[in-house]
N, C-alpha and C. Protein backbone atom coordinates (compact mmCIF):
# COMPACT_ATOMS: atom_id res chain seq x y z
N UNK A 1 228.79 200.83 37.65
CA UNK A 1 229.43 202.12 37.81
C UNK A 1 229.83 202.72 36.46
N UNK A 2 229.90 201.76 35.24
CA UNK A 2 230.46 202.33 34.06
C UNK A 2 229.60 203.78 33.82
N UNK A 3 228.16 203.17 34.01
CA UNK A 3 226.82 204.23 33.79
C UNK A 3 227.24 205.57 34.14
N UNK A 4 227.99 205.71 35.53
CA UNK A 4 227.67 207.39 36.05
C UNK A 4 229.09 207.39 35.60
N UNK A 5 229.98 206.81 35.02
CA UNK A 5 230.84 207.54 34.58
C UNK A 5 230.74 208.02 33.48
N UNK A 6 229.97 207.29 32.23
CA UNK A 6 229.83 207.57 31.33
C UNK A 6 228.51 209.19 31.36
N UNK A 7 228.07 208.92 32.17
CA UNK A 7 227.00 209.92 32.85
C UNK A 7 227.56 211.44 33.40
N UNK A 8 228.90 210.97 33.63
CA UNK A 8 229.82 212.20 33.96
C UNK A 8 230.44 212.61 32.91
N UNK A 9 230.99 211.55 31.54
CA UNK A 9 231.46 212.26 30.75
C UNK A 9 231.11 213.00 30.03
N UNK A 10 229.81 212.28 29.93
CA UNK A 10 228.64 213.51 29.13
C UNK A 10 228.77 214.91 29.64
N UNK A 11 228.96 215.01 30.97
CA UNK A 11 228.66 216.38 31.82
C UNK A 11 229.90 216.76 31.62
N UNK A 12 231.30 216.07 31.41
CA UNK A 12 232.38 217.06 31.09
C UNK A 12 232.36 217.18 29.55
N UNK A 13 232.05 216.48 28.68
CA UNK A 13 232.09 217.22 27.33
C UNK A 13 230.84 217.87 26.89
N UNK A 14 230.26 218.03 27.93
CA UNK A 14 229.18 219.30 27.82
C UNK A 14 230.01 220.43 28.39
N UNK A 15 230.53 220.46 29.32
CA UNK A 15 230.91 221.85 30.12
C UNK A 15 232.46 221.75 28.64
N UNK A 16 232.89 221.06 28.55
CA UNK A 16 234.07 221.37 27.36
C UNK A 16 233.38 222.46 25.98
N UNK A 17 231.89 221.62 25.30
CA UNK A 17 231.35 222.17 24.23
C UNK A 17 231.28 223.73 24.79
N UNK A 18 230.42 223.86 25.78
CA UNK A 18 230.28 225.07 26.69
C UNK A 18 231.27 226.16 26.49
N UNK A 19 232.62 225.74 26.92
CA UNK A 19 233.58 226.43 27.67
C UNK A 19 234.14 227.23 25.71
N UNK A 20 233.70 226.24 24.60
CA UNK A 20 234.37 226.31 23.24
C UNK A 20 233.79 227.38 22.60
N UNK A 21 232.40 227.18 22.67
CA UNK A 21 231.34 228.47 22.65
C UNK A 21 231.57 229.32 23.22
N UNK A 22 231.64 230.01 24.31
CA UNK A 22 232.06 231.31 25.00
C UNK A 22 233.55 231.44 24.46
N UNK A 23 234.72 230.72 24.01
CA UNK A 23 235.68 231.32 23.83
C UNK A 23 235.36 231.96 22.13
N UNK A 24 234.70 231.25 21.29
CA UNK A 24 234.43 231.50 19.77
C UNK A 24 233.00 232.75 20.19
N UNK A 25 232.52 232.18 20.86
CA UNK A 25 231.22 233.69 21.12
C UNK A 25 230.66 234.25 22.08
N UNK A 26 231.71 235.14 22.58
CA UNK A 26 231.25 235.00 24.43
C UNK A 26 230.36 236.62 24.57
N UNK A 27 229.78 237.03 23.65
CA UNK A 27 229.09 238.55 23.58
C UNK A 27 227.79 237.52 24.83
N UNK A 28 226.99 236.92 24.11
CA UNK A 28 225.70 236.35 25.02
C UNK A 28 226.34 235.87 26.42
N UNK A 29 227.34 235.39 27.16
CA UNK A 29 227.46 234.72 28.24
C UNK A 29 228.40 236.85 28.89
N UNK A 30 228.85 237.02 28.18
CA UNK A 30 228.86 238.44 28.73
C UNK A 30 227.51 239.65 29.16
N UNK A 31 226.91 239.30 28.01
CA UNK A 31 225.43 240.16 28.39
C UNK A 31 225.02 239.51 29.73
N UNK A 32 224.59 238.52 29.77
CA UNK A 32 224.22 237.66 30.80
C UNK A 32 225.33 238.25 32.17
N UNK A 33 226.21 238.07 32.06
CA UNK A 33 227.32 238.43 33.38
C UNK A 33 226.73 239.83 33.45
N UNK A 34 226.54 240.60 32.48
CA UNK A 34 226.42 242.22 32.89
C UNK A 34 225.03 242.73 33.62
N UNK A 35 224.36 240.94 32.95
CA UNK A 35 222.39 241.21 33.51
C UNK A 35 222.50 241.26 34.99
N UNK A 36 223.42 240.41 35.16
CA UNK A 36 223.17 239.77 36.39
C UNK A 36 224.56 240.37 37.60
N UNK A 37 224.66 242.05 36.95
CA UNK A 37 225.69 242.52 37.85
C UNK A 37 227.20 242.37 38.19
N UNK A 38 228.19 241.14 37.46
CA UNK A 38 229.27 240.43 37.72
C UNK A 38 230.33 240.69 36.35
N UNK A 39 231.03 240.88 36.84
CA UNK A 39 232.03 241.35 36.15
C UNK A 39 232.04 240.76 34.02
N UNK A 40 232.20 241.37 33.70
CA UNK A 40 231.61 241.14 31.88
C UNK A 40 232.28 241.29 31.21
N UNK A 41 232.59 241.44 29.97
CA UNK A 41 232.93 241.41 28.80
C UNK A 41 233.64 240.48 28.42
N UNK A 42 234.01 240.67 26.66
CA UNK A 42 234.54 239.07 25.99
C UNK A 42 235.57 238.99 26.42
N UNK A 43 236.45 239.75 26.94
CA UNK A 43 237.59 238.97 28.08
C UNK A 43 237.11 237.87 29.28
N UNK A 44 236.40 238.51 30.03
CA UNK A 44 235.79 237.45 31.07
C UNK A 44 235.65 236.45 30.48
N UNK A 45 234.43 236.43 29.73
CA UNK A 45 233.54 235.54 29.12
C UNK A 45 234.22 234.40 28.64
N UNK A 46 235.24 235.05 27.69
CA UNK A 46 236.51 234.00 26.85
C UNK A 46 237.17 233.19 28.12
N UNK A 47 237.91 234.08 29.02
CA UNK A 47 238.54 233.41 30.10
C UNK A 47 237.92 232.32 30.93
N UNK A 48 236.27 232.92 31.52
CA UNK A 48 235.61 231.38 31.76
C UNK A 48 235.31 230.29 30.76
N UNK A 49 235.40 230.53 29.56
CA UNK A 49 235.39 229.36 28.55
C UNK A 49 236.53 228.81 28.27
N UNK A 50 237.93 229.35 28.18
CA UNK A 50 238.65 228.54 28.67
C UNK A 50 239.26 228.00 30.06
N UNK A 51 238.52 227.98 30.94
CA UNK A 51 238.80 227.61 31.98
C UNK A 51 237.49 226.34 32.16
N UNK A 52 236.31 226.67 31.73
CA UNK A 52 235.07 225.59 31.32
C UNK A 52 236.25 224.74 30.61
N UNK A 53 237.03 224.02 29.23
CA UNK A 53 237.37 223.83 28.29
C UNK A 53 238.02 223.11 28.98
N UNK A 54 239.27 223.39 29.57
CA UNK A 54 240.17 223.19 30.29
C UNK A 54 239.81 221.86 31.29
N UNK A 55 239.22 222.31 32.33
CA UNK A 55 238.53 221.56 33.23
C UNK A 55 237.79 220.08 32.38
N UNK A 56 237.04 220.41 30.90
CA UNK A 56 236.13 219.54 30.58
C UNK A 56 237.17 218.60 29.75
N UNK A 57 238.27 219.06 29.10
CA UNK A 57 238.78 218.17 28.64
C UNK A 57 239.99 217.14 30.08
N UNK A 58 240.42 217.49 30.88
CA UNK A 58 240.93 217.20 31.94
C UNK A 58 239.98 215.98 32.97
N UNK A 59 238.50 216.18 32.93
CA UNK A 59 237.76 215.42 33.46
C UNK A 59 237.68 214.05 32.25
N UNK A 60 237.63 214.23 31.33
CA UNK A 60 237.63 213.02 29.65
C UNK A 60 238.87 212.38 30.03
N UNK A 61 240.11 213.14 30.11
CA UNK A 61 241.16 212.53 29.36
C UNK A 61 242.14 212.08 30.86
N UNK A 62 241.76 212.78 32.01
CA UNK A 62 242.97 212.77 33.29
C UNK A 62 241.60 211.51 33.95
N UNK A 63 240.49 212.26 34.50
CA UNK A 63 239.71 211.61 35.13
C UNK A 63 239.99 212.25 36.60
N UNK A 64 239.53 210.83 37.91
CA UNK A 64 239.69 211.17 38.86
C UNK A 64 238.82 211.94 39.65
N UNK A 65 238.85 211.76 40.91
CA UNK A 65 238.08 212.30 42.08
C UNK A 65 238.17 213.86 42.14
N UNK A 66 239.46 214.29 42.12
CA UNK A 66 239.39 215.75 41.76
C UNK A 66 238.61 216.46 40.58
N UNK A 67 239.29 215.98 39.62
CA UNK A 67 238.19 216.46 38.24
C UNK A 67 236.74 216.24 38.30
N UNK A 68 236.34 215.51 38.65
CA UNK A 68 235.00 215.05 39.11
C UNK A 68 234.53 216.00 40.23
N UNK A 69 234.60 216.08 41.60
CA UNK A 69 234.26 217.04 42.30
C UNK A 69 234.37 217.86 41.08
N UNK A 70 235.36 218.85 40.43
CA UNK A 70 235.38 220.43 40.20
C UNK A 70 233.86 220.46 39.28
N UNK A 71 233.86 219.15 37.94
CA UNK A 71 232.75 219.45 37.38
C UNK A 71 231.34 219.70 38.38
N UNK A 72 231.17 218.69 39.29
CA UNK A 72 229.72 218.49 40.04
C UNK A 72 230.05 220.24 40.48
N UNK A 73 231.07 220.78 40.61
CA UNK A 73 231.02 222.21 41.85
C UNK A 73 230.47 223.04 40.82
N UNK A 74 231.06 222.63 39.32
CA UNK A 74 231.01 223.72 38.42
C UNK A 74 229.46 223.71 37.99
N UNK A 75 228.92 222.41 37.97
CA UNK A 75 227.57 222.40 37.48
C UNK A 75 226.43 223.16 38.78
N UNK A 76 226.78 223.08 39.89
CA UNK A 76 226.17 223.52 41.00
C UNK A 76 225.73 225.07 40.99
N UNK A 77 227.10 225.73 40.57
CA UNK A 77 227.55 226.99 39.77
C UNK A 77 226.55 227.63 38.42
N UNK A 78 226.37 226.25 38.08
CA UNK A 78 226.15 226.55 36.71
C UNK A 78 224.64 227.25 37.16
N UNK A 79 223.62 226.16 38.04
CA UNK A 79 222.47 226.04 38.68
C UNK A 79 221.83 227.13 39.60
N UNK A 80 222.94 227.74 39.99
CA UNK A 80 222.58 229.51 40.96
C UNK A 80 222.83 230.66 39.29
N UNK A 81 223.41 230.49 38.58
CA UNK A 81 223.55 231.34 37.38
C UNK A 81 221.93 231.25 36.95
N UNK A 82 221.99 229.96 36.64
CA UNK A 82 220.43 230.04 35.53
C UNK A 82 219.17 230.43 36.62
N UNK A 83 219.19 229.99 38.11
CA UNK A 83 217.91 230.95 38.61
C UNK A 83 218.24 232.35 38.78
N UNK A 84 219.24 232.87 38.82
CA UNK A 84 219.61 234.21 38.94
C UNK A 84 219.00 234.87 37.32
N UNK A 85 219.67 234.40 36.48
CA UNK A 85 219.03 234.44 35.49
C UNK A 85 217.91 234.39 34.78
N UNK A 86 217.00 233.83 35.43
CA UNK A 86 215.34 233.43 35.19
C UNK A 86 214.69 234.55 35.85
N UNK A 87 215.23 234.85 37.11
CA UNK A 87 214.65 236.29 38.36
C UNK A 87 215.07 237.59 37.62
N UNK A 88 215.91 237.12 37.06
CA UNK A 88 216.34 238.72 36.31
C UNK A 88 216.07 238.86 35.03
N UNK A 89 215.19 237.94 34.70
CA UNK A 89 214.44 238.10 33.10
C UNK A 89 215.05 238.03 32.02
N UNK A 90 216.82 237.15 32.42
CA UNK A 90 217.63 237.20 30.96
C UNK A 90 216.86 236.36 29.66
N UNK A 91 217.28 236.70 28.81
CA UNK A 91 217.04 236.19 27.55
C UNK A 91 218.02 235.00 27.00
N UNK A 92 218.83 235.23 27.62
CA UNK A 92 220.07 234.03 27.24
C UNK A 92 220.72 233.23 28.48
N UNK A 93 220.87 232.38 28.78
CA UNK A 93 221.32 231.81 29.80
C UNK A 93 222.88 231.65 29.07
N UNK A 94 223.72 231.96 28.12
CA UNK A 94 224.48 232.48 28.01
C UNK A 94 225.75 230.65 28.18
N UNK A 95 224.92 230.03 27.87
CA UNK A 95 226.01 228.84 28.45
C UNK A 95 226.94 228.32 26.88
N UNK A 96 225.97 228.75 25.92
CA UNK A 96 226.48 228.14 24.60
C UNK A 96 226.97 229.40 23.55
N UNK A 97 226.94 230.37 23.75
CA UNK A 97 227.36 231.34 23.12
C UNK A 97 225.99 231.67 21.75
N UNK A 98 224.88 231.33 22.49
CA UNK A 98 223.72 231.56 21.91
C UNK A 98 223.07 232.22 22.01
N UNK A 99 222.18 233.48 22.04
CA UNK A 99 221.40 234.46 22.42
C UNK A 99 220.18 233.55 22.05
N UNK A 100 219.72 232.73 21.57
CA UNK A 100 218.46 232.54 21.59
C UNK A 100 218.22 231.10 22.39
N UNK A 101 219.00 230.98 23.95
CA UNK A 101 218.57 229.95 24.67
C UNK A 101 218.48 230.30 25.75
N UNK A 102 217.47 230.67 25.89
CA UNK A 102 217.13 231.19 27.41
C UNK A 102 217.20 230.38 28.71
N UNK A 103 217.24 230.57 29.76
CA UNK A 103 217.51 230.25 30.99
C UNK A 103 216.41 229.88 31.27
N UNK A 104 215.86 228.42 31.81
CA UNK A 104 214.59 227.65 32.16
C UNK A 104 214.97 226.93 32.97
N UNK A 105 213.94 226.02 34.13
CA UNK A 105 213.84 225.06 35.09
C UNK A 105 214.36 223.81 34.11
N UNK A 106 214.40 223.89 32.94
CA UNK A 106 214.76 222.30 32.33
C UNK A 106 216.84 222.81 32.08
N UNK A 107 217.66 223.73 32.27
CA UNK A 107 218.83 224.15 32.89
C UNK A 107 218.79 223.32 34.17
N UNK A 108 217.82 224.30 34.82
CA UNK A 108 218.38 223.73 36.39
C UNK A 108 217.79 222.31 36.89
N UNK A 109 217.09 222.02 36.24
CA UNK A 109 217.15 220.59 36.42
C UNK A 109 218.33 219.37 35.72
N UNK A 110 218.92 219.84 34.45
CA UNK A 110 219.44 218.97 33.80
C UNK A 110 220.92 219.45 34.18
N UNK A 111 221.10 220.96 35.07
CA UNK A 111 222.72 220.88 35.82
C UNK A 111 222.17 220.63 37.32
N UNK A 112 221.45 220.25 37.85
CA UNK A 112 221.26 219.69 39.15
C UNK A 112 221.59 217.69 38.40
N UNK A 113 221.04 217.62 37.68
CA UNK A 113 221.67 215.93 37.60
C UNK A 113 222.79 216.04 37.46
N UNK A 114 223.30 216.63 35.87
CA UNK A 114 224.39 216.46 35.74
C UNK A 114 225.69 217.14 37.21
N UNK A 115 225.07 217.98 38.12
CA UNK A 115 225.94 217.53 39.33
C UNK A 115 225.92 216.72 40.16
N UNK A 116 225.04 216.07 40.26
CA UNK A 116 224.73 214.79 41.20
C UNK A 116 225.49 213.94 40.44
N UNK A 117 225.31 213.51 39.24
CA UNK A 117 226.30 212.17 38.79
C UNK A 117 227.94 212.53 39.01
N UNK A 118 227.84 213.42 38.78
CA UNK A 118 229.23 213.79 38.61
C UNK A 118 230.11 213.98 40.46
N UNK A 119 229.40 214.13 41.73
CA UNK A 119 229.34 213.71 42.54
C UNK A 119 229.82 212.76 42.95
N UNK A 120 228.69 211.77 42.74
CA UNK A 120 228.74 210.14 42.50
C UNK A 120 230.01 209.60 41.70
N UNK A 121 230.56 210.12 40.66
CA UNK A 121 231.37 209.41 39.88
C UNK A 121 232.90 210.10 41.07
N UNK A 122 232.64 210.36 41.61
CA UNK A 122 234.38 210.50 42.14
C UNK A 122 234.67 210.09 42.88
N UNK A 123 234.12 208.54 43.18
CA UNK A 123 234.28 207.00 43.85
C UNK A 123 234.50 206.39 42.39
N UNK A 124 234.19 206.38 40.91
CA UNK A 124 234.12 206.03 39.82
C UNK A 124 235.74 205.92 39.10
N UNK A 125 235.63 205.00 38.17
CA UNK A 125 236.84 205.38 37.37
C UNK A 125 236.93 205.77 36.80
N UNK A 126 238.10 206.24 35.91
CA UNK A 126 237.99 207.26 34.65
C UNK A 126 237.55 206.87 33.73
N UNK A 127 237.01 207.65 32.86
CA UNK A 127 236.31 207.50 31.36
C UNK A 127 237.97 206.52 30.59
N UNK A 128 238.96 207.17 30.78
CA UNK A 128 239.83 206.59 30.30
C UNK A 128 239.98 205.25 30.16
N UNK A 129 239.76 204.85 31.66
CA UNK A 129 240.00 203.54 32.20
C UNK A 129 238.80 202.52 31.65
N UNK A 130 237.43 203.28 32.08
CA UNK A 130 236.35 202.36 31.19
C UNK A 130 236.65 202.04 30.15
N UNK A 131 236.57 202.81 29.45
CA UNK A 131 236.87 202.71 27.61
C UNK A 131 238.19 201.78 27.51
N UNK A 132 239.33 201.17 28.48
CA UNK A 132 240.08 200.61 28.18
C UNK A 132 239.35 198.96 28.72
N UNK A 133 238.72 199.05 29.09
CA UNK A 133 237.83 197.69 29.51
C UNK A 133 236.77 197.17 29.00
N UNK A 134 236.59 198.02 27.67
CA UNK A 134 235.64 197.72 26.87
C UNK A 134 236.27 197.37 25.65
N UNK A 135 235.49 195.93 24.86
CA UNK A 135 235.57 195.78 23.53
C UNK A 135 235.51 197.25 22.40
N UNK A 136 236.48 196.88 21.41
CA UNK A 136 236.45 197.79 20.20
C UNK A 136 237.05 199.28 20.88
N UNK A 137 237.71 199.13 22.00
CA UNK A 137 238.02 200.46 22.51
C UNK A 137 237.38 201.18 23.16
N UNK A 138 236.15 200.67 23.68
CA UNK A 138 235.18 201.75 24.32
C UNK A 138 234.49 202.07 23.47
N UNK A 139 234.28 201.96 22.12
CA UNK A 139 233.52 202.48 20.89
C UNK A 139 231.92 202.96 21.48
N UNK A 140 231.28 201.75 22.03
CA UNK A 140 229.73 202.09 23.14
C UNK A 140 229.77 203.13 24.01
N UNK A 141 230.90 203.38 24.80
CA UNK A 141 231.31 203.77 25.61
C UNK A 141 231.02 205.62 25.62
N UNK A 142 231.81 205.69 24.30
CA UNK A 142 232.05 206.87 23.42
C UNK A 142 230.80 207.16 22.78
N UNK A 143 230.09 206.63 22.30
CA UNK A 143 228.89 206.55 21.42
C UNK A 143 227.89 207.07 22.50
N UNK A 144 227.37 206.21 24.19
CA UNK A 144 226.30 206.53 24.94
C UNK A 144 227.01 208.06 25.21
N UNK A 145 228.16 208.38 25.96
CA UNK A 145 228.87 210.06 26.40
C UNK A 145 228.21 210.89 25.01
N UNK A 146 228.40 210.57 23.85
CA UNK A 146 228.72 211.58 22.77
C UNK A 146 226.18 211.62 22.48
N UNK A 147 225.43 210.32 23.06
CA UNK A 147 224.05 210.84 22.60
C UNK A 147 223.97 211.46 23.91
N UNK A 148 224.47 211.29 24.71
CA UNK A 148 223.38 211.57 26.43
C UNK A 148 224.20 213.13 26.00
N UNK A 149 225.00 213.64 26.00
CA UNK A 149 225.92 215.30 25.38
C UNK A 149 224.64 215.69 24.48
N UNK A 150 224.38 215.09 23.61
CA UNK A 150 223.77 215.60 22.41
C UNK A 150 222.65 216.00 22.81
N UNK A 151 221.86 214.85 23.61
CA UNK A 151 220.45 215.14 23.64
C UNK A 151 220.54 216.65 25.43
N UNK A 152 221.46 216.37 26.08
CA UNK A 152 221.39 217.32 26.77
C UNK A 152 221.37 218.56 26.57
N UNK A 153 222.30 218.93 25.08
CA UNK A 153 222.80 220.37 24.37
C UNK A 153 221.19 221.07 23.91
N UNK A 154 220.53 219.84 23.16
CA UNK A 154 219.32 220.14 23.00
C UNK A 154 218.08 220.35 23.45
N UNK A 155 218.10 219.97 24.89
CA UNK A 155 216.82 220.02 25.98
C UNK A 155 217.43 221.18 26.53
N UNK A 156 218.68 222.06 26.59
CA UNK A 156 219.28 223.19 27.21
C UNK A 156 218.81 224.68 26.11
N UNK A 157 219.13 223.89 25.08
CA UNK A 157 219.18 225.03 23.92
C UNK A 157 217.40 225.23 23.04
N UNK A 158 216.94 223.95 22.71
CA UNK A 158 215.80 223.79 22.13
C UNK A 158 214.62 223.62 22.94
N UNK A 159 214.72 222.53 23.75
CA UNK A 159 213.68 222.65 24.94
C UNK A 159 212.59 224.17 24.91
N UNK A 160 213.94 224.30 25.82
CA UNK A 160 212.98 226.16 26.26
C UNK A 160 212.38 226.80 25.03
N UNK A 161 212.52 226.70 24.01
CA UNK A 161 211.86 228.13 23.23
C UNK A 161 210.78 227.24 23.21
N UNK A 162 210.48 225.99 23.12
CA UNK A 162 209.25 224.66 22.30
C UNK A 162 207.89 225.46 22.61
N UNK A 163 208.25 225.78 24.01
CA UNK A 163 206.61 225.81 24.41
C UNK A 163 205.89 227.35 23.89
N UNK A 164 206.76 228.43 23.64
CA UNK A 164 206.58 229.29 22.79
C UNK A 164 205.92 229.78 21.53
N UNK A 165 206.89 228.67 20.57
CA UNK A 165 206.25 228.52 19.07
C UNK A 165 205.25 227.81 19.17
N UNK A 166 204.42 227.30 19.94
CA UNK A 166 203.61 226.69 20.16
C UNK A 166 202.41 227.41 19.83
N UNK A 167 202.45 228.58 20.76
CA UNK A 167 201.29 229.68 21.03
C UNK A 167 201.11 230.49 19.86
N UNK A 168 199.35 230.69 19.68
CA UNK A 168 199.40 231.23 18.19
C UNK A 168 200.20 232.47 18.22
């Protein structure tokens, strides 16, 4: 079980990185709200990033069945945004405060896992609690959350343009 917790923490200090970006640059996750008809600007935008933020550091540091459900609900969320987004031809899927990461099936596939684990983990214990049952502090613990985050930020953000620069 350590796995999907650590599998979940990834998914809350992804939705944390997330929530940090829209509060420092929320113009792209606003365009996006305005593509797609729903209420916009860097007020919104800021306000769902700190409320992303909020939630992601609360799932790390509180844990628990509650925090857990909200991420899996939030990633579910996340997953009707990016096909709404793909049908409506945005340019930014607007999750990182990036204009140049568009909204792709490798989104909704990688927030369809990351809500399924996160699901799963709220029978799980807290990240807290793991990391206190591990040698060196959880140091592994911290290390697998902080590559499986990394490499996710990058199959969200880099992924999608790949097949692009590709073409002469």
């Amino acid at each position: 079980m350590d796995v999907v917790v650590a599998l979940h923490a990834s998914a809350a200090l992804l939705v944390l990185v997330a929530g940090l970006a829209k509060v420092v640059r929320p113009d792209p996750t606003s365009d996006l709200l305005a593509t797609l008809g729903l209420p916009s600007g860097s007020a919104v935008s800021a306000t769902i990033g700190v409320g992303e933020s909020a939630l992601g550091i609360a799932a790390l540091v509180v844990g628990g069945p509650a925090t857990a459900a909200l991420v899996g609900a939030l990633y579910v969320a996340f997953v009707i945004v990016v096909v709404r987004a793909m049908r409506a031809g945005a340019s930014s899927c607007g999750c990182f405060g990036r204009v140049d990461a568009p909204p792709s099936w490798i989104h909704v596939a990688g927030n369809t896992g990351f809500a399924s684990i996160s699901f799963v983990a709220i029978v799980g214990d807290s990240p807290i609690d793991v990391m206190d049952g591990q040698r060196a502090g959880g140091a592994a613990f911290v290390a697998m959350v902080g590559v499986v985050a990394g490499l996710a930020f990058g199959a969200f953000t880099a992924r999608p343009k790949a097949p692009g620069a590709r073409r002469p």
